[in-house]
Protein backbone atom coordinates (compact mmCIF):
# COMPACT_ATOMS: atom_id res chain seq x y z
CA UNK A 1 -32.48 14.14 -6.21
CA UNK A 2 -29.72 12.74 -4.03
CA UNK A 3 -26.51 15.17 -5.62
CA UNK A 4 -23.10 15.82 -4.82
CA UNK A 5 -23.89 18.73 -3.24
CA UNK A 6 -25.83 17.13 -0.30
CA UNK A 7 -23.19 14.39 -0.12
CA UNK A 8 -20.75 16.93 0.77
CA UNK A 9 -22.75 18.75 3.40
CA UNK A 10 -23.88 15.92 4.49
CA UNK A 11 -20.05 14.83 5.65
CA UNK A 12 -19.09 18.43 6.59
CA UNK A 13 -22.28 18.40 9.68
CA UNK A 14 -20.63 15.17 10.74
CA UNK A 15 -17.30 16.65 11.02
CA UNK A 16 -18.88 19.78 12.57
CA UNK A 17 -20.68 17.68 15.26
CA UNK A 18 -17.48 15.83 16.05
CA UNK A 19 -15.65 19.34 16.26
CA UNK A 20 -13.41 18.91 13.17
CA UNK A 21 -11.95 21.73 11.20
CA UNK A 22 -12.70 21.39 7.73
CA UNK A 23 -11.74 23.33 4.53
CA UNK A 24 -13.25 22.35 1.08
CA UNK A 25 -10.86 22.06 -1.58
CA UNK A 26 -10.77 20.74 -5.09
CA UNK A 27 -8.92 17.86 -7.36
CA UNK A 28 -7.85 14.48 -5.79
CA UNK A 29 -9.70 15.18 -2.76
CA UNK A 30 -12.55 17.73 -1.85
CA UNK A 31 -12.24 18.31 1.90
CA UNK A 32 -9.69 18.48 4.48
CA UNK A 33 -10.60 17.65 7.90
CA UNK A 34 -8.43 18.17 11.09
CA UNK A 35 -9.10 17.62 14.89
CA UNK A 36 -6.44 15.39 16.51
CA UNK A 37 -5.50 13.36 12.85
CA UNK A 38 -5.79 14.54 9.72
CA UNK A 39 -8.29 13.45 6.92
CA UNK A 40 -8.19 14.12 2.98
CA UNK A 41 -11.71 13.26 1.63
CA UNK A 42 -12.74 12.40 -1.61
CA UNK A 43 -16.61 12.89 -1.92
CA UNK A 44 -17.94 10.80 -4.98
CA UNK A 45 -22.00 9.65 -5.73
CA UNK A 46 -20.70 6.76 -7.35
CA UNK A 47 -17.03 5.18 -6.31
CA UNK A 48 -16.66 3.78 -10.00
CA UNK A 49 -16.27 7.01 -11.16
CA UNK A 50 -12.77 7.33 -8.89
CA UNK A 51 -9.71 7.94 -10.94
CA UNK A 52 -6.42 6.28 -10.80
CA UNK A 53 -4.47 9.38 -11.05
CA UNK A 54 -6.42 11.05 -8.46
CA UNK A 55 -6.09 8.09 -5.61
CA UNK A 56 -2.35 8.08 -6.41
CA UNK A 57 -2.20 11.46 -6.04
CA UNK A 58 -4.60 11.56 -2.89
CA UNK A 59 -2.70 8.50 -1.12
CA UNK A 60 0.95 10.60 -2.06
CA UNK A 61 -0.52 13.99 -0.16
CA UNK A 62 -1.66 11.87 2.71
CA UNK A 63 1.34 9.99 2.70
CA UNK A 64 3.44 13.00 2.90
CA UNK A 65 1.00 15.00 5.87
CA UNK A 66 0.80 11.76 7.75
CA UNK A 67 -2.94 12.21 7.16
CA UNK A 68 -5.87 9.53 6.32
CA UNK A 69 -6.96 9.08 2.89
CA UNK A 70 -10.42 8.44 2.35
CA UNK A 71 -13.37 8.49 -0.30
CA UNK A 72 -16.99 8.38 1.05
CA UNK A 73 -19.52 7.31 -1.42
CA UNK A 74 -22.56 6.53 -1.45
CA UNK A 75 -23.04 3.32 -4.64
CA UNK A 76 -21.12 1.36 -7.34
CA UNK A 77 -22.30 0.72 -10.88
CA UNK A 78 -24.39 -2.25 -9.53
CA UNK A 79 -25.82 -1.43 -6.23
CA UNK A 80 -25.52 1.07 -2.92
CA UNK A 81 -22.86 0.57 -0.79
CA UNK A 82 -23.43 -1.51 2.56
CA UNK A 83 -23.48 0.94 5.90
CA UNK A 84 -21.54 -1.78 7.93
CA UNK A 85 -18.90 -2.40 4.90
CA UNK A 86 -15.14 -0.73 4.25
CA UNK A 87 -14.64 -0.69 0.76
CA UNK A 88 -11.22 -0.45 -1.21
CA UNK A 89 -10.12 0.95 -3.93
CA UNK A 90 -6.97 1.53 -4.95
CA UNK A 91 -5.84 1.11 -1.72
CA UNK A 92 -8.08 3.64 -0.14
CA UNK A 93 -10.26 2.75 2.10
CA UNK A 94 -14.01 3.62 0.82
CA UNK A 95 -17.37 3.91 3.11
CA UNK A 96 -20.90 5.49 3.08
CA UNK A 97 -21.60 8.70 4.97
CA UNK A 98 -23.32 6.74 7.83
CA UNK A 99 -20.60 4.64 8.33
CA UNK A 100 -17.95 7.72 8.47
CA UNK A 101 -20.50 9.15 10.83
CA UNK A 102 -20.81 5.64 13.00
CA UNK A 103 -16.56 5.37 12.96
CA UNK A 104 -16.29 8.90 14.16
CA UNK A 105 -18.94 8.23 16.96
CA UNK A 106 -18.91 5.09 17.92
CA UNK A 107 -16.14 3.35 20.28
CA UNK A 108 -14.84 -0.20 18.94
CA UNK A 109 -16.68 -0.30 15.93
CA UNK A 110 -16.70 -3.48 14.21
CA UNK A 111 -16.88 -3.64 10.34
CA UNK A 112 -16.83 -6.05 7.56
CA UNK A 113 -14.07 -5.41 4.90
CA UNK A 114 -15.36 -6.08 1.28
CA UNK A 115 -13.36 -6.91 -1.56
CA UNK A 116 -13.10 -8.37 -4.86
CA UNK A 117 -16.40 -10.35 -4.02
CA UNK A 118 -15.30 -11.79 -0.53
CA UNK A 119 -16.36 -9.69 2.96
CA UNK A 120 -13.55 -10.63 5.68
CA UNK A 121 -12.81 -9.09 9.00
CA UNK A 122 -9.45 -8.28 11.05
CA UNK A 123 -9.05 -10.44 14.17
CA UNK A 124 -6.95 -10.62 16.89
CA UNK A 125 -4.93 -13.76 15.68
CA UNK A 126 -3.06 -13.73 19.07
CA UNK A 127 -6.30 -13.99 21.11
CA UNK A 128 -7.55 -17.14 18.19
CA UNK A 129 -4.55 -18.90 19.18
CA UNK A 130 -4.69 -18.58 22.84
CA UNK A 131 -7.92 -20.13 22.85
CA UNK A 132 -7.46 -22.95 20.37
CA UNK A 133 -4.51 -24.37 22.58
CA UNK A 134 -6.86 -23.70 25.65
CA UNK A 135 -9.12 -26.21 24.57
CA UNK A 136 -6.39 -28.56 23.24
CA UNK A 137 -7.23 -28.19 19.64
CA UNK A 138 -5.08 -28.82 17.18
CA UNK A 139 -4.91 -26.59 13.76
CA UNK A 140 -6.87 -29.21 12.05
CA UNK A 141 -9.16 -29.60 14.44
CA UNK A 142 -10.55 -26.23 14.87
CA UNK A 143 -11.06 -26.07 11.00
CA UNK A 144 -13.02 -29.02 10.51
CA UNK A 145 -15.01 -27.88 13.64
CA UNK A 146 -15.36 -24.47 11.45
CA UNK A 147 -15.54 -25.73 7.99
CA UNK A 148 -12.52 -24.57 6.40
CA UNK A 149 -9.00 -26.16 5.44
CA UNK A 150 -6.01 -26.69 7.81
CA UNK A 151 -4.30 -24.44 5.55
CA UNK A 152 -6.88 -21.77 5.63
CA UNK A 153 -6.58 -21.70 9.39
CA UNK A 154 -2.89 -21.61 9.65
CA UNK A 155 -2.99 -18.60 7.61
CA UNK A 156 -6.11 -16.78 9.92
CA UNK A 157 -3.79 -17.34 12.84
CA UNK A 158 -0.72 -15.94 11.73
CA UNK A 159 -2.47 -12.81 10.21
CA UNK A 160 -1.72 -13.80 6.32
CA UNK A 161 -5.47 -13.36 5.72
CA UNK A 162 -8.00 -11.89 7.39
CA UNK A 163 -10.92 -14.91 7.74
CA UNK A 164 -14.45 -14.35 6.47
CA UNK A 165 -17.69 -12.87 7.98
CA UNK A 166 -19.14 -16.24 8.53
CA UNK A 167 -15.39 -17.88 9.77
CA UNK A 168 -15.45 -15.25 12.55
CA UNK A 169 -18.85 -15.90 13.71
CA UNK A 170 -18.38 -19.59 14.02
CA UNK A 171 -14.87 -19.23 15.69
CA UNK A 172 -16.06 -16.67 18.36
CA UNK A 173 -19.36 -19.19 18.81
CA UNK A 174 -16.95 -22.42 18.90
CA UNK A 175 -14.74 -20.39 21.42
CA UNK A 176 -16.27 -18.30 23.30
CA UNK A 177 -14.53 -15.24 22.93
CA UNK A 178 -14.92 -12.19 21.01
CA UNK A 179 -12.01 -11.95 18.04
CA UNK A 180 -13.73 -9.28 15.88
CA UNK A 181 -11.09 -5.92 15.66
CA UNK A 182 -12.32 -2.58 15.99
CA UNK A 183 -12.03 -0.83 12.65
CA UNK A 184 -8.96 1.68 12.69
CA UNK A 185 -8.02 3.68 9.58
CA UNK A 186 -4.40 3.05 8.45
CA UNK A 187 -1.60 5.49 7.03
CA UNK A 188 -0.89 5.27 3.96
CA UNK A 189 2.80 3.76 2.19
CA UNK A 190 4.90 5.91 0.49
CA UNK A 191 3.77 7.52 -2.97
CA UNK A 192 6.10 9.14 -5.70
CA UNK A 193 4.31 10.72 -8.89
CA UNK A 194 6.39 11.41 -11.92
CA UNK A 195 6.33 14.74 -12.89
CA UNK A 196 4.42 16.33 -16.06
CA UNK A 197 6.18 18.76 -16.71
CA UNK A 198 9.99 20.37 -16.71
CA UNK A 199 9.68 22.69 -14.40
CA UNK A 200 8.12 20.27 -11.64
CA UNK A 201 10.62 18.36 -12.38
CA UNK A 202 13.42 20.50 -11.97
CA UNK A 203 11.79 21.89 -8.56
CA UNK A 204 11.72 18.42 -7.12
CA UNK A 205 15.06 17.45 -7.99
CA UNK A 206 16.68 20.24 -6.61
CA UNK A 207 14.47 19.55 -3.07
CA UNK A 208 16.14 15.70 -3.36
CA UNK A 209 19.35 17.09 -3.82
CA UNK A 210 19.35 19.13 -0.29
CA UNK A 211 17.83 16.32 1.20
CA UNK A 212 13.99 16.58 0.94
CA UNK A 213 11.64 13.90 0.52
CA UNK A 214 9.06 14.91 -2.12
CA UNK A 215 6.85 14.12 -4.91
CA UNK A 216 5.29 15.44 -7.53
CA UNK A 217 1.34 15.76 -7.51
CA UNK A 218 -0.90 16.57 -10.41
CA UNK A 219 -4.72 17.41 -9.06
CA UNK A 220 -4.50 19.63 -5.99
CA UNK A 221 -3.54 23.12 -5.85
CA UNK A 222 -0.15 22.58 -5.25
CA UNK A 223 2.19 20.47 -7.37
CA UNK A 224 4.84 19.19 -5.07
CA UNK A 225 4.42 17.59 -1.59
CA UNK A 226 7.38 17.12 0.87
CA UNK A 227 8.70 16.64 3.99
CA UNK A 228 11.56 16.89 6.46
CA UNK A 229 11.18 18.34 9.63
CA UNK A 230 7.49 19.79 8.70
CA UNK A 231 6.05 19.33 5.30
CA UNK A 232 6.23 21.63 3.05
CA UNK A 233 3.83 22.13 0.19
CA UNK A 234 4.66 24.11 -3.10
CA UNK A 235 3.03 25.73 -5.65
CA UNK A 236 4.84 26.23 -8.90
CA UNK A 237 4.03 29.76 -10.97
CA UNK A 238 5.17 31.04 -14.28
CA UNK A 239 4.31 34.65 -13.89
CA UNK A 240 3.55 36.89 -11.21
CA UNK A 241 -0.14 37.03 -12.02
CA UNK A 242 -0.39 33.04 -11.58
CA UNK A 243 1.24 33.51 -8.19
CA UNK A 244 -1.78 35.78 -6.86
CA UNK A 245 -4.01 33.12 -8.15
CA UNK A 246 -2.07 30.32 -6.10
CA UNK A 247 -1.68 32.45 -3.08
CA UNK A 248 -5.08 32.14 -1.06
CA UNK A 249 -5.65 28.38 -1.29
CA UNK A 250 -2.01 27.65 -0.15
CA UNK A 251 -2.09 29.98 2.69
CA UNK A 252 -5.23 28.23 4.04
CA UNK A 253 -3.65 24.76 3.45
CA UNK A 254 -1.37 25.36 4.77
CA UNK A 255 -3.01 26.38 7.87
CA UNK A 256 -5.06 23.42 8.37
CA UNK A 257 -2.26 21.25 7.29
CA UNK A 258 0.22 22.52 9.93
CA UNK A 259 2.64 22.80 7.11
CA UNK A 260 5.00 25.28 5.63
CA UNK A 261 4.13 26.54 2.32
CA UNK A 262 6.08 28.38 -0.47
CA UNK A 263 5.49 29.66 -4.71
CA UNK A 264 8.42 28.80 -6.56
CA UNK A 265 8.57 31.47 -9.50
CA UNK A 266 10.28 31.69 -12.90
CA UNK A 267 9.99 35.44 -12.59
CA UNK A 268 8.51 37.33 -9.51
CA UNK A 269 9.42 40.91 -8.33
CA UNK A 270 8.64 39.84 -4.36
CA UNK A 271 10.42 37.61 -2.00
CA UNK A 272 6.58 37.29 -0.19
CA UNK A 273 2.67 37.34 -1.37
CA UNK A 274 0.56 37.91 1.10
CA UNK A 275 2.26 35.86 3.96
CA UNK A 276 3.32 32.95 1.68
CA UNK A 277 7.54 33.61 0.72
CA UNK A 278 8.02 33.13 -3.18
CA UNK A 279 11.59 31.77 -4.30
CA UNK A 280 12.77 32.03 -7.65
CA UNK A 281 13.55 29.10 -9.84
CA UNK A 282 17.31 30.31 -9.89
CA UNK A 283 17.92 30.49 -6.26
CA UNK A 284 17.11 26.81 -5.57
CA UNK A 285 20.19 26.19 -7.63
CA UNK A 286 22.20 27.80 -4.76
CA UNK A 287 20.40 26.31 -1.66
CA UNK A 288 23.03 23.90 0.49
CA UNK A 289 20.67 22.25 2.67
CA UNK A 290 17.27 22.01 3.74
CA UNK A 291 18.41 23.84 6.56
CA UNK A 292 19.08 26.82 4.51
CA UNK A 293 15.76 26.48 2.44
CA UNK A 294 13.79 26.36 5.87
CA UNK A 295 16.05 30.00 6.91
CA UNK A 296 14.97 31.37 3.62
CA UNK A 297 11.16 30.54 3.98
CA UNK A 298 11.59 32.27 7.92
CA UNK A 299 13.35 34.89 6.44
CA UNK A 300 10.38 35.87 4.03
CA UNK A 301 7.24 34.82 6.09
């Protein structure tokens, strides 16, 4: 039986073969991934079983490490998923392992982007237009030649909507040129999570207040994201004994991240575990900048 298991390695000997780093991981995504860009994977049988609060929080990590979000699946509820089709949900984009393994291989790759029933494709509306006045077509023209409104087709050609499978076929055929675009994965917009709790909060407001861009996050093993100069990711301890538990995972994050990493600590008796600096709740209070938080975390690497 197909499980989640051979999913996962099943991704992680692509990545191998196209000489990416990886780390596995847990919560809103399961695997990092780093050569020249940055991926955060979420690895799911069945993409119906995605959580909100876990694509929020994946698209507000990405956001925040400039990386890609993206879950790799392999059906829905109803069926399997297409090899040739980008899914979405919740504004991440969503494909089968083949398909990861055909983007990361293949050179101008053209895909069909489904959604909410209708399977479109991006075009290059500059090189539509070009051609339509090349043949002395008017708007109108070219979409009763296609079969679709003039309205439809003033929208395809100034990139409102992207047109349909079948609208793209007939326009190339009718034209004679090649409008398909080559699938690229996009960054994701900003994301802010609410904190649960008091003491994220508290940690997060004081990074705003010197300046930091940050957000909470709920379901990775860290609980604030941020980012300034470098990003910075933070785990958030009540004792000393939850700091050793934080203290591996971090460090290797933070490695593959390229990021800075620190444990922010009601109550700790060291300024450093293990490589990764610890602050105490109290001393954000007296940070000026986050030039000054940046000295402190050189100070106790």
């Amino acid at each position: 039986m197909f499980d989640k298991n051979i999913l996962m390695g099943k991704i992680i000997n692509t990545l191998h073969e196209n000489d990416f780093e990886t780390f596995v991981t847990h919560g809103s995504f399961d695997l990092v991934a780093k050569r020249e860009h940055l991926f955060l994977i979420k690895n799911l049988l069945n993409i119906d079983a995605l959580d909100e609060s876990h694509a929020l929080d994946l698209r507000a990590t990405s956001y925040f490490l400039s990386a890609y979000p993206l879950v790799i699946s392999q059906r829905n509820n109803r069926d399997h998923l297409g090899d040739d089709m980008v899914y979405t949900r919740f504004d991440i984009s969503v494909m089968t392992p083949q398909l990861f393994k055909s983007m990361l291989e293949e050179e101008d790759l053209v895909v069909t982007h489904s959604s909410k029933g209708r399977h479109t494709q991006e075009i290059n509306a500059f090189a539509l237009k070009e051609k339509r006045l090349e043949r002395n077509l008017t708007l109108e023209e070219l979409a009763d030649q296609v079969g679709i409104s003039k309205k439809a087709m003033y929208e395809i050609e100034n990139k409102r909507v992207n047109p349909q499978k079948d609208t793209v076929r007939r326009l190339e055929r009718l034209l004679g040129a090649e409008l398909a675009l080559p699938f690229e994965m996009k960054h994701t917009e900003s994301v802010y999570i609410k904190p649960k709790g008091n003491f994220q909060r508290d940690v997060s407001a004081e990074f705003s207040r010197i300046g930091i861009d940050n957000s909470s996050v709920n379901s990775t093993p860290f609980e604030i994201i941020a980012k300034g100069n470098s990003s910075i990711i933070t785990s958030l301890s009540n004792t000393p004994s939850e700091i050793k538990n934080n203290v591996g995972e971090l460090r290797q994050l933070s490695v593959i991240f390229s990021s800075r990493s620190i444990l922010v600590s009601k109550s700790s008796a060291s300024k450093n575990m293990d490589g990764i600096p610890v602050l105490l709740e109290s001393e954000l209070l007296e940070l000026q900048s986050s030039k000054h938080l940046h000295e402190i975390i050189d100070e106790r690497t």
